[in-house]
PDB file of N, CA and C in Angstrom:
ATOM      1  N   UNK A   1     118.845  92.855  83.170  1.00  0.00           N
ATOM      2  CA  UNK A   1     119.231  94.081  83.827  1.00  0.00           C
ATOM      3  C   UNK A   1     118.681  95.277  83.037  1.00  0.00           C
ATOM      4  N   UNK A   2     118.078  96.468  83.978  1.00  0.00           N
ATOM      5  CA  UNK A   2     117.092  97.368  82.931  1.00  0.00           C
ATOM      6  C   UNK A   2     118.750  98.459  83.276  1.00  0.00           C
ATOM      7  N   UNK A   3     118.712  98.682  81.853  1.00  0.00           N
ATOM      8  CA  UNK A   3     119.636  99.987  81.459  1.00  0.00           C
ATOM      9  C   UNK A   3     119.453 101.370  80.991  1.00  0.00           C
ATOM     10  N   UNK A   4     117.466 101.332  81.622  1.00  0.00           N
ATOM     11  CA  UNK A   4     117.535 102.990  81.121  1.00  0.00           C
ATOM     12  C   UNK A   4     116.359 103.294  82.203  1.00  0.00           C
ATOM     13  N   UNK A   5     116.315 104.613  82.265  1.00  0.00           N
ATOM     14  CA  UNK A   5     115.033 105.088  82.853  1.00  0.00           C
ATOM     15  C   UNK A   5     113.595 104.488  81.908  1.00  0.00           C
ATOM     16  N   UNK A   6     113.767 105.005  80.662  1.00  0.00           N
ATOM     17  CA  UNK A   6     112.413 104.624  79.386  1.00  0.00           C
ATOM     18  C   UNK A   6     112.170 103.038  80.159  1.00  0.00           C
ATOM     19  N   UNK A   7     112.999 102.047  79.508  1.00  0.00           N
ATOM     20  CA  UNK A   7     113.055 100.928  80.172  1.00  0.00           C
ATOM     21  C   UNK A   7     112.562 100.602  81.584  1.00  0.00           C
ATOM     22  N   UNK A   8     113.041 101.365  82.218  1.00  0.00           N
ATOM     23  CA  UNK A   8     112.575 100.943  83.966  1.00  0.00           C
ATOM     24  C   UNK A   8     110.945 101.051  83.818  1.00  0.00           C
ATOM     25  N   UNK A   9     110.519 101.724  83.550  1.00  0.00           N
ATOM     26  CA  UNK A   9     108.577 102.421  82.929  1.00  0.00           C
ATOM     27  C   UNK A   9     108.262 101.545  82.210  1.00  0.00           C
ATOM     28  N   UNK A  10     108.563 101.191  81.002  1.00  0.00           N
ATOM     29  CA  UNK A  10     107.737 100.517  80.541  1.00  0.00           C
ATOM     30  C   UNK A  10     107.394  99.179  81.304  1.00  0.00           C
ATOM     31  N   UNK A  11     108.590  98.411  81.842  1.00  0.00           N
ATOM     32  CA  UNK A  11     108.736  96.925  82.631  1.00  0.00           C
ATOM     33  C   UNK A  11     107.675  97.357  83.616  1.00  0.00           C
ATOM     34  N   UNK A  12     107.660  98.728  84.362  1.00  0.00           N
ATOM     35  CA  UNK A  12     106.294  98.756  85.254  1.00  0.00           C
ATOM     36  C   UNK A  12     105.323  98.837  85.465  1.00  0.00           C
ATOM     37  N   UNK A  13     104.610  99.575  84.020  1.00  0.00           N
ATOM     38  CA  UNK A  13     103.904  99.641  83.489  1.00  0.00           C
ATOM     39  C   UNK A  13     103.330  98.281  82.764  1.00  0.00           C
ATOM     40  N   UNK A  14     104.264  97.720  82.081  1.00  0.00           N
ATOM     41  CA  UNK A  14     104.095  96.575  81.254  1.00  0.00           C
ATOM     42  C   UNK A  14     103.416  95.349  82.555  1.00  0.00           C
ATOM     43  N   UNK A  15     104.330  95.796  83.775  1.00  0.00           N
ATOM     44  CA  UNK A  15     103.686  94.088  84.818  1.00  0.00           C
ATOM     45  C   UNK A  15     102.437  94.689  85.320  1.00  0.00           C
ATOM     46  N   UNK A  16     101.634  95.729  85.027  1.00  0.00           N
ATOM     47  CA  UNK A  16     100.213  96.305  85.481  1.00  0.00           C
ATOM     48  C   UNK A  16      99.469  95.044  84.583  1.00  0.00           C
ATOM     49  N   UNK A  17      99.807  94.868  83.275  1.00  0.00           N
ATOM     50  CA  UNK A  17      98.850  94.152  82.649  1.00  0.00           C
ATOM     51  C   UNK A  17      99.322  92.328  82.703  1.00  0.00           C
ATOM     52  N   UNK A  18     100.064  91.948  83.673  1.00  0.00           N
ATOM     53  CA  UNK A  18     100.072  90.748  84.321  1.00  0.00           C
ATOM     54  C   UNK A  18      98.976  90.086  84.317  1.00  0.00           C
ATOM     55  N   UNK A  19      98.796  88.432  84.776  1.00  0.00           N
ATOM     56  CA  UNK A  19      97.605  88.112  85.351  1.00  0.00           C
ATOM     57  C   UNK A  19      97.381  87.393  85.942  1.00  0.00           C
ATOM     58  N   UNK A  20      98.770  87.272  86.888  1.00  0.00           N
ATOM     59  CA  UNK A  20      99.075  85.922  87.897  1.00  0.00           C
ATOM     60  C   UNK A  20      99.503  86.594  89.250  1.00  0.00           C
ATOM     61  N   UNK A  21      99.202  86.746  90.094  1.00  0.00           N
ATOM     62  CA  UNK A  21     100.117  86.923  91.389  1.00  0.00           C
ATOM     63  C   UNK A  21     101.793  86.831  91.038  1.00  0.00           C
ATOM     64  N   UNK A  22     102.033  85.304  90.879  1.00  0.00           N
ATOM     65  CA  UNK A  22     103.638  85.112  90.599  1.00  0.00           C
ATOM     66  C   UNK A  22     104.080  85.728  89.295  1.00  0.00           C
ATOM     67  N   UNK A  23     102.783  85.732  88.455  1.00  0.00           N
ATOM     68  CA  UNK A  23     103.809  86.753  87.353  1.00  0.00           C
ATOM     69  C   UNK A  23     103.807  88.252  87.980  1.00  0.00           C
ATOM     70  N   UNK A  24     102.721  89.308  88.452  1.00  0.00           N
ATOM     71  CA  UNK A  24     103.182  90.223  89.074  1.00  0.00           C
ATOM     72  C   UNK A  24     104.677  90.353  89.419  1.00  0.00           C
ATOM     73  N   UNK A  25     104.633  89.408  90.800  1.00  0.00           N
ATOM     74  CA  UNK A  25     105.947  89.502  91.550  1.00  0.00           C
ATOM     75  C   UNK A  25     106.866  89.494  90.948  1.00  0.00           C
ATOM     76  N   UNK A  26     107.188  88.266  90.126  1.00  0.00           N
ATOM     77  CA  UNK A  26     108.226  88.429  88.897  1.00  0.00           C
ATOM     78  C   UNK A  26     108.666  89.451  88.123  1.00  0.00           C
ATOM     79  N   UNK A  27     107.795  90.229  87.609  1.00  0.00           N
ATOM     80  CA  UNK A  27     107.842  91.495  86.854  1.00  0.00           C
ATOM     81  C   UNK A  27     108.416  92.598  87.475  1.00  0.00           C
ATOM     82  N   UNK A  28     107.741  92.926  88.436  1.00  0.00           N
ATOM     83  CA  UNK A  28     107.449  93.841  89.317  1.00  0.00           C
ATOM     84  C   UNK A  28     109.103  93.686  89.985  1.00  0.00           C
ATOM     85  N   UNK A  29     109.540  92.694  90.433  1.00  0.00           N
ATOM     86  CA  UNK A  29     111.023  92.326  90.598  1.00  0.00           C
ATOM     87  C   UNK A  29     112.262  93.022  89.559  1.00  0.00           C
ATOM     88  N   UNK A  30     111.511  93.369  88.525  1.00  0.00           N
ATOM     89  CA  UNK A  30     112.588  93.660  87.811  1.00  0.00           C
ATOM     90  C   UNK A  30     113.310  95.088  87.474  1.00  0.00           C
ATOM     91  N   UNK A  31     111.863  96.014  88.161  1.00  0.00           N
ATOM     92  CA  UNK A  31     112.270  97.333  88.007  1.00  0.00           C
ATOM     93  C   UNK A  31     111.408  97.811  89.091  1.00  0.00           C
ATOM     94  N   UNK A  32     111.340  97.579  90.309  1.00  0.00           N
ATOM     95  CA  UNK A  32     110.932  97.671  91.682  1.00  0.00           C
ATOM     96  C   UNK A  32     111.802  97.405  92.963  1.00  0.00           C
ATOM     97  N   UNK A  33     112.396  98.441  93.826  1.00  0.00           N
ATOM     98  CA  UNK A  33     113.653  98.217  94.717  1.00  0.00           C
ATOM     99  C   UNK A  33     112.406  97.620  95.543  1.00  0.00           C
ATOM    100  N   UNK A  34     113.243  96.763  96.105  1.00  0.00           N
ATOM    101  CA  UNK A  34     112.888  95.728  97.866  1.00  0.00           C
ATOM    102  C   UNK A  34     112.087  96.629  98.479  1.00  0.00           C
ATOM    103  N   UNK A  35     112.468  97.870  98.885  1.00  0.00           N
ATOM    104  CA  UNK A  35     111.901  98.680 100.024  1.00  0.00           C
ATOM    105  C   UNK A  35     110.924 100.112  99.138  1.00  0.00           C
ATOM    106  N   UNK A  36     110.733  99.520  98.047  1.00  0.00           N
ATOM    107  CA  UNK A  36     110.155 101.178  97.201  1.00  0.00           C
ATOM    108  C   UNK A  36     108.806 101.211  98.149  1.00  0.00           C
ATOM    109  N   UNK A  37     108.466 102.189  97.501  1.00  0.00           N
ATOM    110  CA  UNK A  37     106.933 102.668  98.284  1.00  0.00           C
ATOM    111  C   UNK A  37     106.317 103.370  96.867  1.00  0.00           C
ATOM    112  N   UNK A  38     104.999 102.969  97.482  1.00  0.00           N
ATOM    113  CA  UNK A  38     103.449 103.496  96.676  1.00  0.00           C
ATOM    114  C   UNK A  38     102.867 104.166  96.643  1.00  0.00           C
ATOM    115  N   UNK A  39     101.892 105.174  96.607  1.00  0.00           N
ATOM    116  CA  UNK A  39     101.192 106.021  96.875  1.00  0.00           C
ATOM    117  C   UNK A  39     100.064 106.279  95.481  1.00  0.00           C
ATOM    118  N   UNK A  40      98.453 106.347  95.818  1.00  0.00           N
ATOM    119  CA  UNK A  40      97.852 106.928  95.289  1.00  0.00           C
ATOM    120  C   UNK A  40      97.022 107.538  95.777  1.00  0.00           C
ATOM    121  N   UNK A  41      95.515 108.397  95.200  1.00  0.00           N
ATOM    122  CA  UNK A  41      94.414 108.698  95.881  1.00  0.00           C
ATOM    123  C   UNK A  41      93.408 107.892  97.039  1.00  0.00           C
ATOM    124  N   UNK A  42      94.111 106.429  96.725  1.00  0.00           N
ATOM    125  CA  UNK A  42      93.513 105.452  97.168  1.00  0.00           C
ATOM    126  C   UNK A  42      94.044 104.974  97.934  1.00  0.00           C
ATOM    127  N   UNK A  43      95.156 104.810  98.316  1.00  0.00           N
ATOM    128  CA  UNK A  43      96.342 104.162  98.642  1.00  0.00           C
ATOM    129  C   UNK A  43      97.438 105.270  99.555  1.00  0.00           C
ATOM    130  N   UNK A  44      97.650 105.209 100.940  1.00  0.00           N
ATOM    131  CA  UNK A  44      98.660 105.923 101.246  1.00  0.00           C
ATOM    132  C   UNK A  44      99.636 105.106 101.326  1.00  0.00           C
ATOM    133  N   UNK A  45     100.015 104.181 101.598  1.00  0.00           N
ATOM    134  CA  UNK A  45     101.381 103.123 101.658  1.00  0.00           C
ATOM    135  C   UNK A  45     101.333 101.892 100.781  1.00  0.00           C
ATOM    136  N   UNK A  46     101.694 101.583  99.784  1.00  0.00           N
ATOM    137  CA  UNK A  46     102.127 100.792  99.785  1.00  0.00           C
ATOM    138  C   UNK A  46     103.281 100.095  99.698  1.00  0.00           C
ATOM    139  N   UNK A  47     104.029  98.881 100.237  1.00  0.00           N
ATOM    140  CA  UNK A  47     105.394  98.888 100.288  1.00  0.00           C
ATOM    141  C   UNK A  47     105.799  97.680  99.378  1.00  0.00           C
ATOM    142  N   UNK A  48     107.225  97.576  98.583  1.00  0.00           N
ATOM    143  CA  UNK A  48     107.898  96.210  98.250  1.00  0.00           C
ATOM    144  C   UNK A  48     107.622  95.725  97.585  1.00  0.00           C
ATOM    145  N   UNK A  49     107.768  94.801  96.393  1.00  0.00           N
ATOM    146  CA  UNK A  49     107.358  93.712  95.865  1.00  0.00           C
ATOM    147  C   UNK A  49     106.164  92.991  96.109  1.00  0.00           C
ATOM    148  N   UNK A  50     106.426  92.754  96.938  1.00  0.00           N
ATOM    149  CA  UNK A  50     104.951  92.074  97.723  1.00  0.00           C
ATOM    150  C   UNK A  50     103.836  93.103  97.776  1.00  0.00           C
ATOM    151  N   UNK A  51     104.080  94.309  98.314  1.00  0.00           N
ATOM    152  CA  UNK A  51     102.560  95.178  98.494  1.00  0.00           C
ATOM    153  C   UNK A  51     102.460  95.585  96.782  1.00  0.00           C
ATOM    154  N   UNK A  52     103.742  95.832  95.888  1.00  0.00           N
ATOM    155  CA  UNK A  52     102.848  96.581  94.782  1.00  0.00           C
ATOM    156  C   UNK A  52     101.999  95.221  93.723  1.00  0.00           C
ATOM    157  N   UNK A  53     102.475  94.303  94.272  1.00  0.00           N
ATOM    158  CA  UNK A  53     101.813  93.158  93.530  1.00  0.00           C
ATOM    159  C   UNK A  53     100.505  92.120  93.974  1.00  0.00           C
ATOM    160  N   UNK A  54     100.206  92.508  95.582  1.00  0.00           N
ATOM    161  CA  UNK A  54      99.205  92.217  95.923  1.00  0.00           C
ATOM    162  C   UNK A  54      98.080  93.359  95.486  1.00  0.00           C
ATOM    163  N   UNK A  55      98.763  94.680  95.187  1.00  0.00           N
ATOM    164  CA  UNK A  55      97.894  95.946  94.683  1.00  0.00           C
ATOM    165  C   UNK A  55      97.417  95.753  93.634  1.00  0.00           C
ATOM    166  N   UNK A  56      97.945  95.057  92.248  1.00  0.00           N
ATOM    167  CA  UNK A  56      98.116  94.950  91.268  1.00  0.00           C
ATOM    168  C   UNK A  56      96.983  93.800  91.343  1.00  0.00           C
ATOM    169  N   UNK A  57      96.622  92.470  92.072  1.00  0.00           N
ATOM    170  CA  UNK A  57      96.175  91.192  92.071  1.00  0.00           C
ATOM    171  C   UNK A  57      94.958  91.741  92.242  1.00  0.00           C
ATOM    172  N   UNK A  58      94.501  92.429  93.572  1.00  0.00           N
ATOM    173  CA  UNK A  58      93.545  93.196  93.760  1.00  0.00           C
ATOM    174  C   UNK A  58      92.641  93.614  92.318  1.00  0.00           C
ATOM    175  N   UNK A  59      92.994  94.648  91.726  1.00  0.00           N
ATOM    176  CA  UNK A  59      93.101  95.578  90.925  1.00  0.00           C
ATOM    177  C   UNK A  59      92.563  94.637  89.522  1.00  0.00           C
ATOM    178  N   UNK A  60      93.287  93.710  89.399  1.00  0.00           N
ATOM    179  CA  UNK A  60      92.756  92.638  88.226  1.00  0.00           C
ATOM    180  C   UNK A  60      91.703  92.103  88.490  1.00  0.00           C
ATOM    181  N   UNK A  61      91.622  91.338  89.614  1.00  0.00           N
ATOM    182  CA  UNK A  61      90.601  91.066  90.873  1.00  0.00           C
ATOM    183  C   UNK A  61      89.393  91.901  90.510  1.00  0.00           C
ATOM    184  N   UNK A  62      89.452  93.317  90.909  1.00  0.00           N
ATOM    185  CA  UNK A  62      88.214  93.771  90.436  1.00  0.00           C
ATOM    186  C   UNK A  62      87.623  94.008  89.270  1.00  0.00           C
ATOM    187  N   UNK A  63      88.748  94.312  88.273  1.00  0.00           N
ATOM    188  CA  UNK A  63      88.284  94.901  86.847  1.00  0.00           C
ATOM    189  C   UNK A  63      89.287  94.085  85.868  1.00  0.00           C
ATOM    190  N   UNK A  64      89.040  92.219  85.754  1.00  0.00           N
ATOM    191  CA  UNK A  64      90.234  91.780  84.854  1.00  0.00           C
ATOM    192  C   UNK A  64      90.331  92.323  83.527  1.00  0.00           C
ATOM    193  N   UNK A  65      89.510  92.839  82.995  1.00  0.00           N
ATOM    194  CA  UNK A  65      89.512  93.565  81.130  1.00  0.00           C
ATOM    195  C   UNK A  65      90.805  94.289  81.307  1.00  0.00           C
ATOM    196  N   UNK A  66      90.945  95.356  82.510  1.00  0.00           N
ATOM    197  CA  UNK A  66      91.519  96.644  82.204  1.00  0.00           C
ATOM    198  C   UNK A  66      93.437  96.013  81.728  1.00  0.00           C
ATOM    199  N   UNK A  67      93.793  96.612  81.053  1.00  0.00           N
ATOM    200  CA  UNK A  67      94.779  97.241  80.847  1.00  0.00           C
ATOM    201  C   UNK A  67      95.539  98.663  81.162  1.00  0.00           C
ATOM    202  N   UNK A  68      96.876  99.074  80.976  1.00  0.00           N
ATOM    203  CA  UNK A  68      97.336 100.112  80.742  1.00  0.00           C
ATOM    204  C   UNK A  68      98.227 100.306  80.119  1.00  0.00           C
ATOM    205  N   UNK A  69      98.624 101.569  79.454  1.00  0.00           N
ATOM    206  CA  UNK A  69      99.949 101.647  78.417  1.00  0.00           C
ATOM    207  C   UNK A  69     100.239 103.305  79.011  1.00  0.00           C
ATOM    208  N   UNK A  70     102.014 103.338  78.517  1.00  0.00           N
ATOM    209  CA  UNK A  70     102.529 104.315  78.472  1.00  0.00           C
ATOM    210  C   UNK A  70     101.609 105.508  77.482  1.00  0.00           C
ATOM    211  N   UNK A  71     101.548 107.001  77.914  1.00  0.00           N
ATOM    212  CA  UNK A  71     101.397 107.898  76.614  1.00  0.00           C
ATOM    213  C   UNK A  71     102.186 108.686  76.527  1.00  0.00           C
ATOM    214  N   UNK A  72     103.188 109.213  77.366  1.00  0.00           N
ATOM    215  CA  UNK A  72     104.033 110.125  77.263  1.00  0.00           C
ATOM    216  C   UNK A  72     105.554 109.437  78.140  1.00  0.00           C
ATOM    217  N   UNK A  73     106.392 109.528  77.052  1.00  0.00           N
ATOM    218  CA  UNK A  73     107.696 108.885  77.613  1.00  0.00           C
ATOM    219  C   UNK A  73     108.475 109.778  79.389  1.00  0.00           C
ATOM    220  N   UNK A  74     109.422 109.034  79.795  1.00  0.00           N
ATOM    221  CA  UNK A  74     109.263 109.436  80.806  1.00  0.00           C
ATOM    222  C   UNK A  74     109.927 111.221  80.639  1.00  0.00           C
ATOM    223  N   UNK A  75     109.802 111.544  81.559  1.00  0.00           N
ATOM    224  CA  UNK A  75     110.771 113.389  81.708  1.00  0.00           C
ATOM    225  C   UNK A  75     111.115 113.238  83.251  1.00  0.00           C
ATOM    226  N   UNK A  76     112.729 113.023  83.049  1.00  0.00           N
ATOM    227  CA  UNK A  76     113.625 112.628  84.737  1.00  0.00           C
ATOM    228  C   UNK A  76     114.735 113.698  84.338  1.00  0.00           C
ATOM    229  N   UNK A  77     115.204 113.929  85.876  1.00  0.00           N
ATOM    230  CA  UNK A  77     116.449 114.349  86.055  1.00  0.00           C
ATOM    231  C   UNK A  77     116.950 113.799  87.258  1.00  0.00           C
ATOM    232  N   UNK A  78     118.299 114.011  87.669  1.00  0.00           N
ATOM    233  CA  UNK A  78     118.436 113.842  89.134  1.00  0.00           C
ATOM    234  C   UNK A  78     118.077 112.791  89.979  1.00  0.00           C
ATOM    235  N   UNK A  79     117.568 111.456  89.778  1.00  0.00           N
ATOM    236  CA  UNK A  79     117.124 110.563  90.034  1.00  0.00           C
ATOM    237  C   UNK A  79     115.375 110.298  90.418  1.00  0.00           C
ATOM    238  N   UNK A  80     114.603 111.743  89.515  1.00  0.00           N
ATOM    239  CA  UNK A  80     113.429 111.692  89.955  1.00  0.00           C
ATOM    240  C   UNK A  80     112.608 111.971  88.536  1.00  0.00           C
ATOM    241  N   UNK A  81     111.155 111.278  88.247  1.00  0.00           N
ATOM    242  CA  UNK A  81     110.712 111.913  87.048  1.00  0.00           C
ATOM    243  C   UNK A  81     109.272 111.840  86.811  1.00  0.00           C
ATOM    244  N   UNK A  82     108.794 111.938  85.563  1.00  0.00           N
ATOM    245  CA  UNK A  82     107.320 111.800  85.315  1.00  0.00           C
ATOM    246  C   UNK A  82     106.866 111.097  84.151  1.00  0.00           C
ATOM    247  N   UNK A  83     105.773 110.771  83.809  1.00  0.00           N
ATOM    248  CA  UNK A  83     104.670 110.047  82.996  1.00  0.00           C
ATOM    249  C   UNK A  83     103.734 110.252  82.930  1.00  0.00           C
ATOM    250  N   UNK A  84     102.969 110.184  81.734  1.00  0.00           N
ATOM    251  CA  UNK A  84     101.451 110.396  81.570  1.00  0.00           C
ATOM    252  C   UNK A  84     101.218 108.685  80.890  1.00  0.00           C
ATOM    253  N   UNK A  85     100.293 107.982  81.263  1.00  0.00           N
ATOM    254  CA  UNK A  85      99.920 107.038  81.446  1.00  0.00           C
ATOM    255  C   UNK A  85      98.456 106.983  80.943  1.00  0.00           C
ATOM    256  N   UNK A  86      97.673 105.502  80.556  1.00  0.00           N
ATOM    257  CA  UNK A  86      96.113 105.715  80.569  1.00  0.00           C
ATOM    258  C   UNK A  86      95.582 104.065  80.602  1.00  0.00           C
ATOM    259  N   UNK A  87      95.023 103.939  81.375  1.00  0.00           N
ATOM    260  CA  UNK A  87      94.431 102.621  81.571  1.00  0.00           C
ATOM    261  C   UNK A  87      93.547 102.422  80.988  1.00  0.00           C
ATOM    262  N   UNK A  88      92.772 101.427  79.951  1.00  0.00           N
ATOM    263  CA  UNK A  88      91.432 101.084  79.573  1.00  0.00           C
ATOM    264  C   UNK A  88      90.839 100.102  80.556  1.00  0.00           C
ATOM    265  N   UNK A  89      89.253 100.554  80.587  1.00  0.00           N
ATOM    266  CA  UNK A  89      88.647 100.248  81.476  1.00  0.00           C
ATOM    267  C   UNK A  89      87.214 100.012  80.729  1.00  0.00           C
ATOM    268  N   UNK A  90      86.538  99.066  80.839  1.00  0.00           N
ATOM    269  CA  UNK A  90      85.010  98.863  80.338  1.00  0.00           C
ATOM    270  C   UNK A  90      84.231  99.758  80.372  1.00  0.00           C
ATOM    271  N   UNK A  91      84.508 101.113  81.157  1.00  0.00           N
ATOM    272  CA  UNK A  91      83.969 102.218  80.957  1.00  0.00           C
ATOM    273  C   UNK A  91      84.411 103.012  80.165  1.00  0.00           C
ATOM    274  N   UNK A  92      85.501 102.684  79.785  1.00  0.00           N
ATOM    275  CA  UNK A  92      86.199 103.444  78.326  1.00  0.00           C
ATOM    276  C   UNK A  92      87.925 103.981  79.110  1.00  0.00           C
ATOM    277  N   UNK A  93      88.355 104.459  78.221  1.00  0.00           N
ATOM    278  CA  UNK A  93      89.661 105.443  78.804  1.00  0.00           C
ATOM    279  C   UNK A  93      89.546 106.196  80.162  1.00  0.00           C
ATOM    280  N   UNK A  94      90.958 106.113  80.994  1.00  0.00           N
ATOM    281  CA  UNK A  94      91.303 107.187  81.733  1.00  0.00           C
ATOM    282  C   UNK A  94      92.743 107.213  81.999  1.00  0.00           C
ATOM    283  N   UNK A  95      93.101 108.741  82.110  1.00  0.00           N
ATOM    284  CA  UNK A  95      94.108 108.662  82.139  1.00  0.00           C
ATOM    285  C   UNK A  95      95.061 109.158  82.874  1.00  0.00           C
ATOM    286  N   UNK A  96      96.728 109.170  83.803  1.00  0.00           N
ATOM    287  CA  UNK A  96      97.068 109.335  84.513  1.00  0.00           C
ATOM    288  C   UNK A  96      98.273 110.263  84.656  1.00  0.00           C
ATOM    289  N   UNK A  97      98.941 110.418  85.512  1.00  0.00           N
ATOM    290  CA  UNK A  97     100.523 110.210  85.633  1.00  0.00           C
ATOM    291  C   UNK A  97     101.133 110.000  86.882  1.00  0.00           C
ATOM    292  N   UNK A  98     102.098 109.816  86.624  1.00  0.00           N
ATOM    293  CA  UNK A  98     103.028 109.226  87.791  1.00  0.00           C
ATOM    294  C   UNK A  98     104.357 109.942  88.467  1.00  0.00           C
ATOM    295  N   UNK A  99     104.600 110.591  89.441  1.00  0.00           N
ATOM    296  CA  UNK A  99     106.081 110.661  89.886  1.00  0.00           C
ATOM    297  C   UNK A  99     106.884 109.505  90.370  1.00  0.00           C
ATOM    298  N   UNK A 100     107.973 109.387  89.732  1.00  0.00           N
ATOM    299  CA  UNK A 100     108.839 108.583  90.596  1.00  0.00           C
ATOM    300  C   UNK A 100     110.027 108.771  90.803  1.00  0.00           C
ATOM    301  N   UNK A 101     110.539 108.287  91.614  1.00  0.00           N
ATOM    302  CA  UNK A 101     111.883 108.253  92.415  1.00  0.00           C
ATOM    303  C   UNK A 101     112.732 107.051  92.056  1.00  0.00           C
ATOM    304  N   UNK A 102     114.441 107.134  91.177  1.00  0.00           N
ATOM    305  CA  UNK A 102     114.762 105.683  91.786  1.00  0.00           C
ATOM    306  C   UNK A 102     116.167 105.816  91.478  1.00  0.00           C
ATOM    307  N   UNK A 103     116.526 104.328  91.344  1.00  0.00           N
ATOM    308  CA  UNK A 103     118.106 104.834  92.121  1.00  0.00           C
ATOM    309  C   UNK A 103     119.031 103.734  90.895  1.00  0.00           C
ATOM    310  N   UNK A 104     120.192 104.236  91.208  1.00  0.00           N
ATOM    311  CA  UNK A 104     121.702 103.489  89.988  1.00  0.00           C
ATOM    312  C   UNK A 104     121.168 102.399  89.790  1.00  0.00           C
ATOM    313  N   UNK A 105     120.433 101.766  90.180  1.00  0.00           N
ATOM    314  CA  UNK A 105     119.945 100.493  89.262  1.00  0.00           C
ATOM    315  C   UNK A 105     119.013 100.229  88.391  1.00  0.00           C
ATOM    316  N   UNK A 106     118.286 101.514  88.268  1.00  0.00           N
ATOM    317  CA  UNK A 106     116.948 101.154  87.206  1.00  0.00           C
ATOM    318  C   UNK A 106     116.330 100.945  87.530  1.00  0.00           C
ATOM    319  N   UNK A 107     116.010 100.693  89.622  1.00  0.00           N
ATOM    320  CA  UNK A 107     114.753 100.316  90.058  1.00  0.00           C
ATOM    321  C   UNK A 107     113.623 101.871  90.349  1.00  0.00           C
ATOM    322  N   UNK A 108     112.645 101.421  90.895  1.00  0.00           N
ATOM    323  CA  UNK A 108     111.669 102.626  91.007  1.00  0.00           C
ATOM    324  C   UNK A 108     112.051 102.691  92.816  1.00  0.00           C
ATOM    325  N   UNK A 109     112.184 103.910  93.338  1.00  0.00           N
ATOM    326  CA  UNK A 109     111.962 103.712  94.964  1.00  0.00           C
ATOM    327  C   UNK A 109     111.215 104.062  95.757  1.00  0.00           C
ATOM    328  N   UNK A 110     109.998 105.070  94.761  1.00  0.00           N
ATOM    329  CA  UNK A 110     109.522 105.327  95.042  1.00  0.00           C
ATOM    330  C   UNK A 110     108.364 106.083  94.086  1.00  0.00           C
ATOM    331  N   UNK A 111     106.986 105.677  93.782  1.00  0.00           N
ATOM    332  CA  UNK A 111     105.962 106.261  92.953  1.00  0.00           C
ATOM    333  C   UNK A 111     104.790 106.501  93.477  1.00  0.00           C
ATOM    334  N   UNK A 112     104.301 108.117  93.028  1.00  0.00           N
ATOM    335  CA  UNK A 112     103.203 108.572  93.003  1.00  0.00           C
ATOM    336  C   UNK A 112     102.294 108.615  92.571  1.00  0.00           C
ATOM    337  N   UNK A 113     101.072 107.733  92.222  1.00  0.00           N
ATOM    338  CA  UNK A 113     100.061 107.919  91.451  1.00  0.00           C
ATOM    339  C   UNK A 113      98.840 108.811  91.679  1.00  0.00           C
ATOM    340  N   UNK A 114      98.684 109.682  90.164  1.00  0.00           N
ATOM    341  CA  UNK A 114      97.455 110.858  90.105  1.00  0.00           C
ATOM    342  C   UNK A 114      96.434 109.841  88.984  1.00  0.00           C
ATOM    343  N   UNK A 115      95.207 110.249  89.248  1.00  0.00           N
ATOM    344  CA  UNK A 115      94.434 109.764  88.162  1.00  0.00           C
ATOM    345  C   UNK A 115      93.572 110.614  87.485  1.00  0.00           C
ATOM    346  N   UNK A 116      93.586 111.087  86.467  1.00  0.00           N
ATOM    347  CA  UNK A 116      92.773 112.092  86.135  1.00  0.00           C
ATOM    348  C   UNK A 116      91.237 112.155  86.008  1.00  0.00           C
ATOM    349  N   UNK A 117      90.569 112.734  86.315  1.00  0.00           N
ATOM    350  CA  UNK A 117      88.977 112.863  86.368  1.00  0.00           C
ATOM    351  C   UNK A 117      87.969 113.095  85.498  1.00  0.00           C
TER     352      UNK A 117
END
């Protein structure tokens, strides 16, 4: 059971660098509500367990090296917050952040991804 916001981020962050479908899902289960939703530059919907982890399969799929890690802890209030983030990539660093939304359980219900240029 995740007992903090910090916590809820890292577990989501942490199942980006998965490398199984079923481990995705697994992960992604743990600080991801049933019905959350996705969003990036790339991406207008994605939904659930299932869509952020077929996103994720994809994503390895194209570029298995990459990783990502937290860089800036989260900043929430009110059940909503932010992150600065940075993925390594064979082309070197880039880096991000995220809004999200989530609710009395520590899950996410909802995240925005920016990627910086």
């Amino acid at each position: 059971m995740i007992t903090s916001v910090e916590e809820m981020i890292e577990r989501y962050v942490s199942a980006w660098n998965e490398q199984s479908l079923a481990a995705y899902k697994t992960a992604f289960a743990e600080c991801w509500a049933p019905e959350a939703l996705y969003t990036d530059p790339n991406f207008e919907l994605i939904k659930g367990v299932d869509g952020i982890s077929g996103l994720a399969q994809k994503s390895l799929e194209m570029i298995p090296s990459r990783t990502f890690k937290i860089l800036t802890q989260p900043d929430y209030h009110h059940h909503v917050g932010r992150y600065n983030w940075q993925g390594q990539f064979p082309e070197g660093a880039r880096d991000g952040f995220d809004y999200f939304e989530f609710n009395d359980k520590f899950q996410i219900t909802r995240l925005v991804s920016f990627f910086n240029l």
